[in-house]
Each structure stands twice: as C-alpha cells, then as structure tokens.
PDB file of N, CA and C in Angstrom:
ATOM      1  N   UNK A   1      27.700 -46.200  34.728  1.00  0.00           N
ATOM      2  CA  UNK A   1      28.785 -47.135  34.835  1.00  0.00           C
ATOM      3  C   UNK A   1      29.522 -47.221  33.511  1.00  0.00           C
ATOM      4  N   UNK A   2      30.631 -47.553  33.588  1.00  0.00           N
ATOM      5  CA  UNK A   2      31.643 -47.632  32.069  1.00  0.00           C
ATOM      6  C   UNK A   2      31.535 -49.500  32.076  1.00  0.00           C
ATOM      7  N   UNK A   3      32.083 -48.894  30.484  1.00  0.00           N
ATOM      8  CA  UNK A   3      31.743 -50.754  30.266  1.00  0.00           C
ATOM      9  C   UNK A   3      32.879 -51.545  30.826  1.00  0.00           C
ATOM     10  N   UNK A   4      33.762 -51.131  31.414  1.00  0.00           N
ATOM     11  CA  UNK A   4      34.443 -52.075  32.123  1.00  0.00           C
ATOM     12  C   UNK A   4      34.042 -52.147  33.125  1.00  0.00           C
ATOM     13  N   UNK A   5      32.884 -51.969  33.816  1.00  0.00           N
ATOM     14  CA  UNK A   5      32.671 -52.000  34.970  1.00  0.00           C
ATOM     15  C   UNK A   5      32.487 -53.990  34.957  1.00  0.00           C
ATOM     16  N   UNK A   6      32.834 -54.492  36.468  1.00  0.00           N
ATOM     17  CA  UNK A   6      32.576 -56.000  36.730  1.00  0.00           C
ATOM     18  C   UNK A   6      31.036 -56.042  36.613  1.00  0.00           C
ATOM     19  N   UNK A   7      30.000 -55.558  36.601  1.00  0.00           N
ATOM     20  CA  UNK A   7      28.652 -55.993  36.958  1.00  0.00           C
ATOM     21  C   UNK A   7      28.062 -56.259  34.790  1.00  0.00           C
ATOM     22  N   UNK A   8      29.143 -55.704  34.230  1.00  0.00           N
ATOM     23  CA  UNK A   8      28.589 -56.296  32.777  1.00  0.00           C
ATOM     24  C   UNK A   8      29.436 -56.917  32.346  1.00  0.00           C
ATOM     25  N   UNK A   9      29.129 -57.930  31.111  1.00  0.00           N
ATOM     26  CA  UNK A   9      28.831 -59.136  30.597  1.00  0.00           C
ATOM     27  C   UNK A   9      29.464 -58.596  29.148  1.00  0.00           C
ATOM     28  N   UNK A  10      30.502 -59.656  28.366  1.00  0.00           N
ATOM     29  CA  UNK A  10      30.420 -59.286  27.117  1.00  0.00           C
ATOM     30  C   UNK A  10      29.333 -59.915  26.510  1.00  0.00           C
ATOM     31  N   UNK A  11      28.468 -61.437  27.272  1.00  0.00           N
ATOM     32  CA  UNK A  11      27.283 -61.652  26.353  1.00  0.00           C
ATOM     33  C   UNK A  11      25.875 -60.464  25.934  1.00  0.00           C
ATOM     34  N   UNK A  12      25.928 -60.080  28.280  1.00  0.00           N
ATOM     35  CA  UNK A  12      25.246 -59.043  28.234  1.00  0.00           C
ATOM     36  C   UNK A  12      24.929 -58.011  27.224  1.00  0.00           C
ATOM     37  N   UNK A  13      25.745 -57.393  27.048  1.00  0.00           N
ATOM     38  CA  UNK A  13      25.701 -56.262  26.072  1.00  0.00           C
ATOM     39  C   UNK A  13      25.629 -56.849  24.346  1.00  0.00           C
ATOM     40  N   UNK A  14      26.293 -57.744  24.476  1.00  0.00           N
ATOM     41  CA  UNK A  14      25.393 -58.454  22.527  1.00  0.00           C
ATOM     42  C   UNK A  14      24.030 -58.854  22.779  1.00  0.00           C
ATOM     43  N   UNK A  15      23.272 -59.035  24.177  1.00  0.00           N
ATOM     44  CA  UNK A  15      21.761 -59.402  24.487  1.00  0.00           C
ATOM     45  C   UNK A  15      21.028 -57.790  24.492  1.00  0.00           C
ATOM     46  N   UNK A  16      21.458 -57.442  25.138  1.00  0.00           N
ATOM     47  CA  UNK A  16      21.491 -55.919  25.516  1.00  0.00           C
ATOM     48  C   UNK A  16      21.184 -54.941  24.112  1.00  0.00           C
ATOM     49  N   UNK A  17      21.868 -55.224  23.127  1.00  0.00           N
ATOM     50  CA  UNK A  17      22.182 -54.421  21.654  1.00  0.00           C
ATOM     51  C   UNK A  17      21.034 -55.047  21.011  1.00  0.00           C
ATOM     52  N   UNK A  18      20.618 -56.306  21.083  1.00  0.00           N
ATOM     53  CA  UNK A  18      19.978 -56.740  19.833  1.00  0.00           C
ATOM     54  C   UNK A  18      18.586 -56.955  20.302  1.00  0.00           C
ATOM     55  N   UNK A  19      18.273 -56.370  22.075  1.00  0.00           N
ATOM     56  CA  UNK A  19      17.079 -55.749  22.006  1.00  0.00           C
ATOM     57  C   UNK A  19      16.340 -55.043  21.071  1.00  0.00           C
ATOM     58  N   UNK A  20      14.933 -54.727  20.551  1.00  0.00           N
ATOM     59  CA  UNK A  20      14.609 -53.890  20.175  1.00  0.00           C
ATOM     60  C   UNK A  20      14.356 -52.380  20.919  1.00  0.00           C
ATOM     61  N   UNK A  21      14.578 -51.639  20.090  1.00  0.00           N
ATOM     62  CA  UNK A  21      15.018 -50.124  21.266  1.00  0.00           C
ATOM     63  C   UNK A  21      13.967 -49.691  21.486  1.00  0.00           C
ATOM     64  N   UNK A  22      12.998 -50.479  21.560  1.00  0.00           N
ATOM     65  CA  UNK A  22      11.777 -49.935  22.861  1.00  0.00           C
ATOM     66  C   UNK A  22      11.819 -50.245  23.840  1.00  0.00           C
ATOM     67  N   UNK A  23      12.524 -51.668  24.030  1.00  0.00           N
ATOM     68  CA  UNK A  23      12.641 -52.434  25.723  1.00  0.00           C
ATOM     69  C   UNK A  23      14.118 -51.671  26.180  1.00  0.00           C
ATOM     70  N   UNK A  24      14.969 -51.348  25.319  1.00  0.00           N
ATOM     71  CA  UNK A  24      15.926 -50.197  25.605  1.00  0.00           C
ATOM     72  C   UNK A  24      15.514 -48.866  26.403  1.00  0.00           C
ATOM     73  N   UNK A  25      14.831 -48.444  25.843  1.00  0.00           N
ATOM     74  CA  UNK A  25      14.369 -46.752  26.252  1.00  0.00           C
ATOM     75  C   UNK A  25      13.356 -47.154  27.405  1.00  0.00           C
ATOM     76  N   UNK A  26      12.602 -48.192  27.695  1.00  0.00           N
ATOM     77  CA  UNK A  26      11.484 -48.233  28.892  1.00  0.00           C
ATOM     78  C   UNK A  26      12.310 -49.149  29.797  1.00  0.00           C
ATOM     79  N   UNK A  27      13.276 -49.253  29.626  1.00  0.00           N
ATOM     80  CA  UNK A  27      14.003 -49.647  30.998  1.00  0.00           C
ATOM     81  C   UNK A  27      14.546 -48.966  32.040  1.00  0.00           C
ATOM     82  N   UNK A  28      14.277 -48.760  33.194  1.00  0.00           N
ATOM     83  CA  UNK A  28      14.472 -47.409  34.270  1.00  0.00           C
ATOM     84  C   UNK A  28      15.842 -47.907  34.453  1.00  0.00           C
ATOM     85  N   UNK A  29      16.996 -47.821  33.618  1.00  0.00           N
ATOM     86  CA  UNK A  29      17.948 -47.702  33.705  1.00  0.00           C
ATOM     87  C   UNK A  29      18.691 -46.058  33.708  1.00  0.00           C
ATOM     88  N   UNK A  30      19.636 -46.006  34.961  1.00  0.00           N
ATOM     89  CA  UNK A  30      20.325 -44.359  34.640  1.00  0.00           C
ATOM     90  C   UNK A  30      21.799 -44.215  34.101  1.00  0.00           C
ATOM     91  N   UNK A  31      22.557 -43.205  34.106  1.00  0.00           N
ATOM     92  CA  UNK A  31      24.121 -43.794  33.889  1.00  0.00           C
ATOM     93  C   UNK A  31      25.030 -44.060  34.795  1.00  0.00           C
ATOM     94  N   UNK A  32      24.357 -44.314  35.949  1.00  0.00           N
ATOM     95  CA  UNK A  32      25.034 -44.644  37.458  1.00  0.00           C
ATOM     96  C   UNK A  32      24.432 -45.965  37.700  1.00  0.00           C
ATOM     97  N   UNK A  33      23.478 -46.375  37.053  1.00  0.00           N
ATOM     98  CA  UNK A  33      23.107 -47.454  37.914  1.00  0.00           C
ATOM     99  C   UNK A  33      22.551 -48.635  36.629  1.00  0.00           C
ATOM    100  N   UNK A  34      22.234 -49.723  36.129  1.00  0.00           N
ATOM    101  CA  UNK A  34      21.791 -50.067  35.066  1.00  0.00           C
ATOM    102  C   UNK A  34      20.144 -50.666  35.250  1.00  0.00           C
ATOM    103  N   UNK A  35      19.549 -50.692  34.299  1.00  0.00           N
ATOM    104  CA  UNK A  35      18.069 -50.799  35.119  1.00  0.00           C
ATOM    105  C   UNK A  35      17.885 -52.119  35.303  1.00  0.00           C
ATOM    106  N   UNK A  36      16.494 -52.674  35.625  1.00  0.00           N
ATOM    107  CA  UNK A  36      16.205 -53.776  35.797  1.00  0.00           C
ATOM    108  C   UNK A  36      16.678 -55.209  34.354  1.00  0.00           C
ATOM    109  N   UNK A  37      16.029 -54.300  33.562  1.00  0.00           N
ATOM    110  CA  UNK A  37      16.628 -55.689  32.433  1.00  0.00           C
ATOM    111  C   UNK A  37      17.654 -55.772  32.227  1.00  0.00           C
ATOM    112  N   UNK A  38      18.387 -54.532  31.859  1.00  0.00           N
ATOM    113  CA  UNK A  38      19.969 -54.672  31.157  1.00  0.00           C
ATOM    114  C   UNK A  38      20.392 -55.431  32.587  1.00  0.00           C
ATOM    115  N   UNK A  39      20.037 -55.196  33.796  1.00  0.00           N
ATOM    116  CA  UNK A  39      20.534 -56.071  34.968  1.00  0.00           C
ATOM    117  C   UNK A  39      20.427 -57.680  34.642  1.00  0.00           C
ATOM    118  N   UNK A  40      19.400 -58.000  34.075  1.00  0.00           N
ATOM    119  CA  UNK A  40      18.745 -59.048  34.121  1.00  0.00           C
ATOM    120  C   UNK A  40      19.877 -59.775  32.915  1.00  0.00           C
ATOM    121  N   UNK A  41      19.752 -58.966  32.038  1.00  0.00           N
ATOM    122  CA  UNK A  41      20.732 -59.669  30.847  1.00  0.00           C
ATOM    123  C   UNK A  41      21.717 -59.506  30.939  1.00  0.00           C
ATOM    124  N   UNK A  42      22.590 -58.894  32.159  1.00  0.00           N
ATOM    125  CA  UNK A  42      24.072 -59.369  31.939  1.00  0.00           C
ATOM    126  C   UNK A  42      24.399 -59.698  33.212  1.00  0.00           C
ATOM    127  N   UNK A  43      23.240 -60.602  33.556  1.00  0.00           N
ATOM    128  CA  UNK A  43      23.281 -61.528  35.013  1.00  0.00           C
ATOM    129  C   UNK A  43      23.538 -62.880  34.524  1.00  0.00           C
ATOM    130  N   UNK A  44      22.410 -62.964  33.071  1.00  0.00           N
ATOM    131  CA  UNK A  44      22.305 -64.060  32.179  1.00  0.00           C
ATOM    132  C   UNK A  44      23.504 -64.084  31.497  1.00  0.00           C
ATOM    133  N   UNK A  45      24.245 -62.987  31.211  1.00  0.00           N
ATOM    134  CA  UNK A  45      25.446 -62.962  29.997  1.00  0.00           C
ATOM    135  C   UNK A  45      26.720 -63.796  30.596  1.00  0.00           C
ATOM    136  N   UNK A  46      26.842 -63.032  32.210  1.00  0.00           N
ATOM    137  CA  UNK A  46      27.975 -63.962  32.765  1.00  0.00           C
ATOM    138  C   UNK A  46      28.162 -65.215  32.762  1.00  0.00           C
ATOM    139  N   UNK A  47      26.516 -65.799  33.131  1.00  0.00           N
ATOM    140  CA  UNK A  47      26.552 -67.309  32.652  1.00  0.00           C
ATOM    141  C   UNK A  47      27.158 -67.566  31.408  1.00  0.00           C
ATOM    142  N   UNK A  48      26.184 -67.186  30.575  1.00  0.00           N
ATOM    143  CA  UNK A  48      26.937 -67.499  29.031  1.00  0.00           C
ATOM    144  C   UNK A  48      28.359 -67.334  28.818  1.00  0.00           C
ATOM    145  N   UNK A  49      29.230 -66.243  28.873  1.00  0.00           N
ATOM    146  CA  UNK A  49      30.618 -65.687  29.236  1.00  0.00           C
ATOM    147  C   UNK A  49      31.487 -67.260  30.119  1.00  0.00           C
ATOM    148  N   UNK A  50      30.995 -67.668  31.101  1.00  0.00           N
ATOM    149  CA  UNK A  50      31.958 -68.364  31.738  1.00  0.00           C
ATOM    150  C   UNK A  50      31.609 -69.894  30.979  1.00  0.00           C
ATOM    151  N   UNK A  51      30.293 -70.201  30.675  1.00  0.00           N
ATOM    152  CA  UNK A  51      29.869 -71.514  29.385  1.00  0.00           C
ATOM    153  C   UNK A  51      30.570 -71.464  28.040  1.00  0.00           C
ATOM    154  N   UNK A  52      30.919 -70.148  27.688  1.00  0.00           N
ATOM    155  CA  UNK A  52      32.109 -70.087  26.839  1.00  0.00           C
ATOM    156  C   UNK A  52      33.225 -70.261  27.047  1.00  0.00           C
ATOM    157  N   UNK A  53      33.785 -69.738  28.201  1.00  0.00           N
ATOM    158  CA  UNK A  53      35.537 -69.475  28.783  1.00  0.00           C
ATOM    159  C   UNK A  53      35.505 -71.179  28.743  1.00  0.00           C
ATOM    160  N   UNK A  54      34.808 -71.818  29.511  1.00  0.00           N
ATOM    161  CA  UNK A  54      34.852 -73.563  29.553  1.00  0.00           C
ATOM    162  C   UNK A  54      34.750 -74.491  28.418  1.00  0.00           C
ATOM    163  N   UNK A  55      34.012 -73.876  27.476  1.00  0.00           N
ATOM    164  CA  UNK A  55      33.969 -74.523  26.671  1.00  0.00           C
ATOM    165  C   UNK A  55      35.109 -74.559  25.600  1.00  0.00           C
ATOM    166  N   UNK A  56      35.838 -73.238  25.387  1.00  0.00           N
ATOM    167  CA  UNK A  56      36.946 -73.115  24.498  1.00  0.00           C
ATOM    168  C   UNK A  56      38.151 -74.004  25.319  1.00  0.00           C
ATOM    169  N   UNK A  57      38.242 -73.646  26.887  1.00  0.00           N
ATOM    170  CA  UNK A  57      39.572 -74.316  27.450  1.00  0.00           C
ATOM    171  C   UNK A  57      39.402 -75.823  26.924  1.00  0.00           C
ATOM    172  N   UNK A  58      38.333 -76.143  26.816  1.00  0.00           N
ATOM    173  CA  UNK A  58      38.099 -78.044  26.401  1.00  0.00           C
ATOM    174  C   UNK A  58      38.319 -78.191  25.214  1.00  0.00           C
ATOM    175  N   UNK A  59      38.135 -77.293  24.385  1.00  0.00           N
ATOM    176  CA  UNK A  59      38.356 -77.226  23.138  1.00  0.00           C
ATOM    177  C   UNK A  59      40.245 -77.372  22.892  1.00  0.00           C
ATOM    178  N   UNK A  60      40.428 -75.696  23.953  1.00  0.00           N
ATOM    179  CA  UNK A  60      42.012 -76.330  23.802  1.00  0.00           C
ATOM    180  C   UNK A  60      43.043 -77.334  24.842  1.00  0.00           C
ATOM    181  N   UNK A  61      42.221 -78.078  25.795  1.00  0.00           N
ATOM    182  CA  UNK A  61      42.978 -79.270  26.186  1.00  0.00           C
ATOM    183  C   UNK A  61      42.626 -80.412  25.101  1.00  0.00           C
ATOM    184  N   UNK A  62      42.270 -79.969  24.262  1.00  0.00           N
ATOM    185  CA  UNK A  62      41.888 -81.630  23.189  1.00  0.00           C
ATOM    186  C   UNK A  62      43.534 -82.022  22.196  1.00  0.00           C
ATOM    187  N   UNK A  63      44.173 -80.086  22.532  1.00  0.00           N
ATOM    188  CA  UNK A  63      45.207 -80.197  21.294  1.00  0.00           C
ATOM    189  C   UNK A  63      46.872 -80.050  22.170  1.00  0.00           C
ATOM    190  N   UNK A  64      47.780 -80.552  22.035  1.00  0.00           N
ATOM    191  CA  UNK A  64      48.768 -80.043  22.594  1.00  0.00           C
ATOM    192  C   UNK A  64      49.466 -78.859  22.160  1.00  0.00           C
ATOM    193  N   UNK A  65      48.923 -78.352  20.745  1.00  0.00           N
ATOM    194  CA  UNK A  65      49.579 -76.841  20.852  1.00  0.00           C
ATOM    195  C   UNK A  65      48.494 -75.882  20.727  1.00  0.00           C
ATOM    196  N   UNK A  66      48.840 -74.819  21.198  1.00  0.00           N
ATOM    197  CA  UNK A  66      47.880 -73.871  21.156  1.00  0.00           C
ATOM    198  C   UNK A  66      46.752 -73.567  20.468  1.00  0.00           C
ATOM    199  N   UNK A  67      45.852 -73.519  20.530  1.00  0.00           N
ATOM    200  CA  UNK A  67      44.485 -73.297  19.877  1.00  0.00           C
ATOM    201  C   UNK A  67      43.803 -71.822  20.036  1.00  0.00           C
ATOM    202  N   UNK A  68      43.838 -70.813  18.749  1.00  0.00           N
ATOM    203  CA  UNK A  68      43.709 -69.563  19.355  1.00  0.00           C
ATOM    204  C   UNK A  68      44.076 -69.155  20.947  1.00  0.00           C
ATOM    205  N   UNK A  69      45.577 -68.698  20.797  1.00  0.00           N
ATOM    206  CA  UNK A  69      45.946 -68.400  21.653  1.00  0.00           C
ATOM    207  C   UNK A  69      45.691 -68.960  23.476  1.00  0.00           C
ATOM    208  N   UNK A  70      44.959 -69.997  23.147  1.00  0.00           N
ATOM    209  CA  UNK A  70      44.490 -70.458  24.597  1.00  0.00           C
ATOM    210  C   UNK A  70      45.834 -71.950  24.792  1.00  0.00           C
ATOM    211  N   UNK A  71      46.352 -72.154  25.629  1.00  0.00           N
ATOM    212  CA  UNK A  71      47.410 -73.419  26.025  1.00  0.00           C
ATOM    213  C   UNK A  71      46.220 -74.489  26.647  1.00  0.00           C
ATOM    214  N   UNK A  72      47.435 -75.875  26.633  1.00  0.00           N
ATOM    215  CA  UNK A  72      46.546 -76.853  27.139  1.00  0.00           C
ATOM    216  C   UNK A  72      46.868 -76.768  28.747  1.00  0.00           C
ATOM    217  N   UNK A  73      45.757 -76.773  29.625  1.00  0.00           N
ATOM    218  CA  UNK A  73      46.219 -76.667  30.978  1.00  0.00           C
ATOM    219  C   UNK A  73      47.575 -77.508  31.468  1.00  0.00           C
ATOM    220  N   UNK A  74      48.595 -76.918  32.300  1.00  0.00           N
ATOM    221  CA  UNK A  74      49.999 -77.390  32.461  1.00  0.00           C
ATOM    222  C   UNK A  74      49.300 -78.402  33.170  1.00  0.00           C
ATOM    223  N   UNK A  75      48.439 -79.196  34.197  1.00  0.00           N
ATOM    224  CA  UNK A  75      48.183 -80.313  35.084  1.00  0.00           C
ATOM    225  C   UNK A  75      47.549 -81.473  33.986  1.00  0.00           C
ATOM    226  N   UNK A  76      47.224 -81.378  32.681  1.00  0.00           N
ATOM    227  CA  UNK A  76      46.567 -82.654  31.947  1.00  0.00           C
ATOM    228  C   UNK A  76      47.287 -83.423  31.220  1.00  0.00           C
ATOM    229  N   UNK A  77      48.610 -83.022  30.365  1.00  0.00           N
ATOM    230  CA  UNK A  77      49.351 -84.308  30.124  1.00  0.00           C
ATOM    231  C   UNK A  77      49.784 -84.911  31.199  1.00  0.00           C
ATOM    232  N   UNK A  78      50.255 -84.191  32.485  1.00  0.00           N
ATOM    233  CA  UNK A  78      51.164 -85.133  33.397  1.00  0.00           C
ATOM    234  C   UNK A  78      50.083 -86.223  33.863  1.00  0.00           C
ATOM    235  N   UNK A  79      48.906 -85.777  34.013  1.00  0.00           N
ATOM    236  CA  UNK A  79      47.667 -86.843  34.707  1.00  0.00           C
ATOM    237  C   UNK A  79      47.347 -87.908  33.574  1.00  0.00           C
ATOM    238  N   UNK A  80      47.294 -87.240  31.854  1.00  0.00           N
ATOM    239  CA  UNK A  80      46.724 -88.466  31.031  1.00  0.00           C
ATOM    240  C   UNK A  80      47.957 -89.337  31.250  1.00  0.00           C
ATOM    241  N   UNK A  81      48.644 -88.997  31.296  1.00  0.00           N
ATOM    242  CA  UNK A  81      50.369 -89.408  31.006  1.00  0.00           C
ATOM    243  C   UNK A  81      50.343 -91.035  32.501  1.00  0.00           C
ATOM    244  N   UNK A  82      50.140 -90.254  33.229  1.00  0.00           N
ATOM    245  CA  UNK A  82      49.584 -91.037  34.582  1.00  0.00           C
ATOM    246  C   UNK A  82      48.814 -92.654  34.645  1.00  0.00           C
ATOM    247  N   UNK A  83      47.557 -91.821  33.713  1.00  0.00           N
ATOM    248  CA  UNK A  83      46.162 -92.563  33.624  1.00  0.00           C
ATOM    249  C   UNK A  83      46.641 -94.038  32.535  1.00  0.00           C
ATOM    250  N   UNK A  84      48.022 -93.392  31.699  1.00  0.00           N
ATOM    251  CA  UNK A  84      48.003 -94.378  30.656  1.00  0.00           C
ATOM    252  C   UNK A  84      49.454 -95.014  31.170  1.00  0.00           C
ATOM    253  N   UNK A  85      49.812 -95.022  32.434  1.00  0.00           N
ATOM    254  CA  UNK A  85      51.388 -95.645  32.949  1.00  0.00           C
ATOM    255  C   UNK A  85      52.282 -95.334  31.808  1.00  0.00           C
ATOM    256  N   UNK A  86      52.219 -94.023  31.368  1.00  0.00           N
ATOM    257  CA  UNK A  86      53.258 -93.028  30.107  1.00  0.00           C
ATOM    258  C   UNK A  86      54.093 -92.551  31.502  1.00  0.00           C
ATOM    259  N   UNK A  87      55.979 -92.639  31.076  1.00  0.00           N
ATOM    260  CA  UNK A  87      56.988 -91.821  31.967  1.00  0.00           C
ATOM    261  C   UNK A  87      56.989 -90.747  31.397  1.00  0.00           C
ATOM    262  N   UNK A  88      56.698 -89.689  31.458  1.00  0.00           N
ATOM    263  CA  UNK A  88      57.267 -88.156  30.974  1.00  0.00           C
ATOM    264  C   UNK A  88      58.659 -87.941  31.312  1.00  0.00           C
ATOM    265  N   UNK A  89      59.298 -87.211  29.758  1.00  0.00           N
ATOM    266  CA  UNK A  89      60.731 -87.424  29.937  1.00  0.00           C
ATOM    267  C   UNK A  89      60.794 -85.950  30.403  1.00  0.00           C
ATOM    268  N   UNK A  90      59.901 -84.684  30.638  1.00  0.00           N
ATOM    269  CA  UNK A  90      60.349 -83.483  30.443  1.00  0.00           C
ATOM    270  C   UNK A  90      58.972 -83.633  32.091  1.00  0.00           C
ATOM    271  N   UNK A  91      59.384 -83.123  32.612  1.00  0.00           N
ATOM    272  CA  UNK A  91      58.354 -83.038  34.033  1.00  0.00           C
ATOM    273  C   UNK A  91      57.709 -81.648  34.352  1.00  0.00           C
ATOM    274  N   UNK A  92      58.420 -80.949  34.494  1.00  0.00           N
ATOM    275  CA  UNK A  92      58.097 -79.057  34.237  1.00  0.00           C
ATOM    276  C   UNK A  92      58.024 -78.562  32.886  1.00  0.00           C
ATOM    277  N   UNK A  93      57.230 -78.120  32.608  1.00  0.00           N
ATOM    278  CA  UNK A  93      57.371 -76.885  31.012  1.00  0.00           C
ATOM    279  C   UNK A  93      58.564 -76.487  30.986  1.00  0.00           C
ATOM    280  N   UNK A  94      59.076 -75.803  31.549  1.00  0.00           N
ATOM    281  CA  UNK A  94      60.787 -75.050  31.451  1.00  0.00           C
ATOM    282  C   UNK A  94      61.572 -76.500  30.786  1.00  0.00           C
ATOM    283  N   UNK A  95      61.205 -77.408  31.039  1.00  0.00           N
ATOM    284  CA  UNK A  95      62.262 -78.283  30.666  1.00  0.00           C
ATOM    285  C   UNK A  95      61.476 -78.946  29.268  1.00  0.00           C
ATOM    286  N   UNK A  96      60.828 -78.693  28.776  1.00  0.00           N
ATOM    287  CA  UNK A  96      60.683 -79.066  27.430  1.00  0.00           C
ATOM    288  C   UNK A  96      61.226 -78.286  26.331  1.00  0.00           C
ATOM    289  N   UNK A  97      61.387 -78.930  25.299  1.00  0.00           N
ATOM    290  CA  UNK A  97      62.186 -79.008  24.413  1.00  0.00           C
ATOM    291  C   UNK A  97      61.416 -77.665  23.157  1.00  0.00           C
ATOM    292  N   UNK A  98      62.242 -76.445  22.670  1.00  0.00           N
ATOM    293  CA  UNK A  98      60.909 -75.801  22.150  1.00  0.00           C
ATOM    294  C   UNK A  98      61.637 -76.230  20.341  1.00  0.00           C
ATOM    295  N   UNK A  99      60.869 -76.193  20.018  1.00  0.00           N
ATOM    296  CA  UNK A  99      61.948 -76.136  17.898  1.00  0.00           C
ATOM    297  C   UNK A  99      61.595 -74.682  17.058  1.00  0.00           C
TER     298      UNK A  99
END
C-alpha cells in the first residue's frame, strides 16, 4: 500500500517509526497488505489524528482570526452573538468588512 492509502494514520506511522525494529521486521506485514500491528497502530493513530483535528478547531474557535491557518467555524459567532442578545451588523462572511 502507498502512504496515501485511507487505512494509514499520520499518528500511525510516528507510532509505527518509533517502534523498535524488531517488532518492525516480526510483523507479518507484506507490501500489499499491512500486518497485524502496523494495523493495530494506525487503527489507534486515527483516533489520535481526529483528537487532534478537534482539538486544534477549539483551539481556533477561541480566536476570531485565524490561528495557523485553521478559521473560526462560520456557525459560532452568529450563535455566541445569539446566546449574548448581540445584533450582528454583517450576517454572511461575504458581507464583512476585510482591512
């Protein structure tokens, strides 16, 4: 499989690497198919992978401008905005103001 294949993990493969290369080489893994552990660790990696993707988006809804390249989701000012009886003067993105 190539590493873009969907069944690996970018955690996977940093779990995967920092094996020691004996549990590397005794894994009945082939280049068509990946073996039992490297399976195992980038079953575990996706978890980790999407506990990250979530954790940075929270990171960048905390800020209204961009935070390494990630935006604040377009649905959370209009709702805090909501939550706190705030009128938004700009209702769609297209209609805000850029400087």
């Amino acid at each position: 499989m190539t590493e873009a294949s969907p069944l690996r993990s970018r955690a996977g493969r940093i779990l995967w690497h920092e094996l020691p290369e004996e549990y590397r080489y005794r894994d009945n893994g082939t280049d068509a198919e990946l073996g039992d552990l490297e399976a195992f660790l980038h079953s575990s990696g996706h978890l980790l992978d999407l506990l990250r993707a979530t954790t940075e988006q929270a990171h960048a809804d905390s800020f209204a401008e961009a935070v390494d390249d990630k935006l604040i989701q377009p649905w959370l000012l209009p709702y805090l905005a909501e939550l706190v009886g705030a009128r938004l003067v700009a209702r769609t993105p297209r209609n805000v103001r850029r400087n």
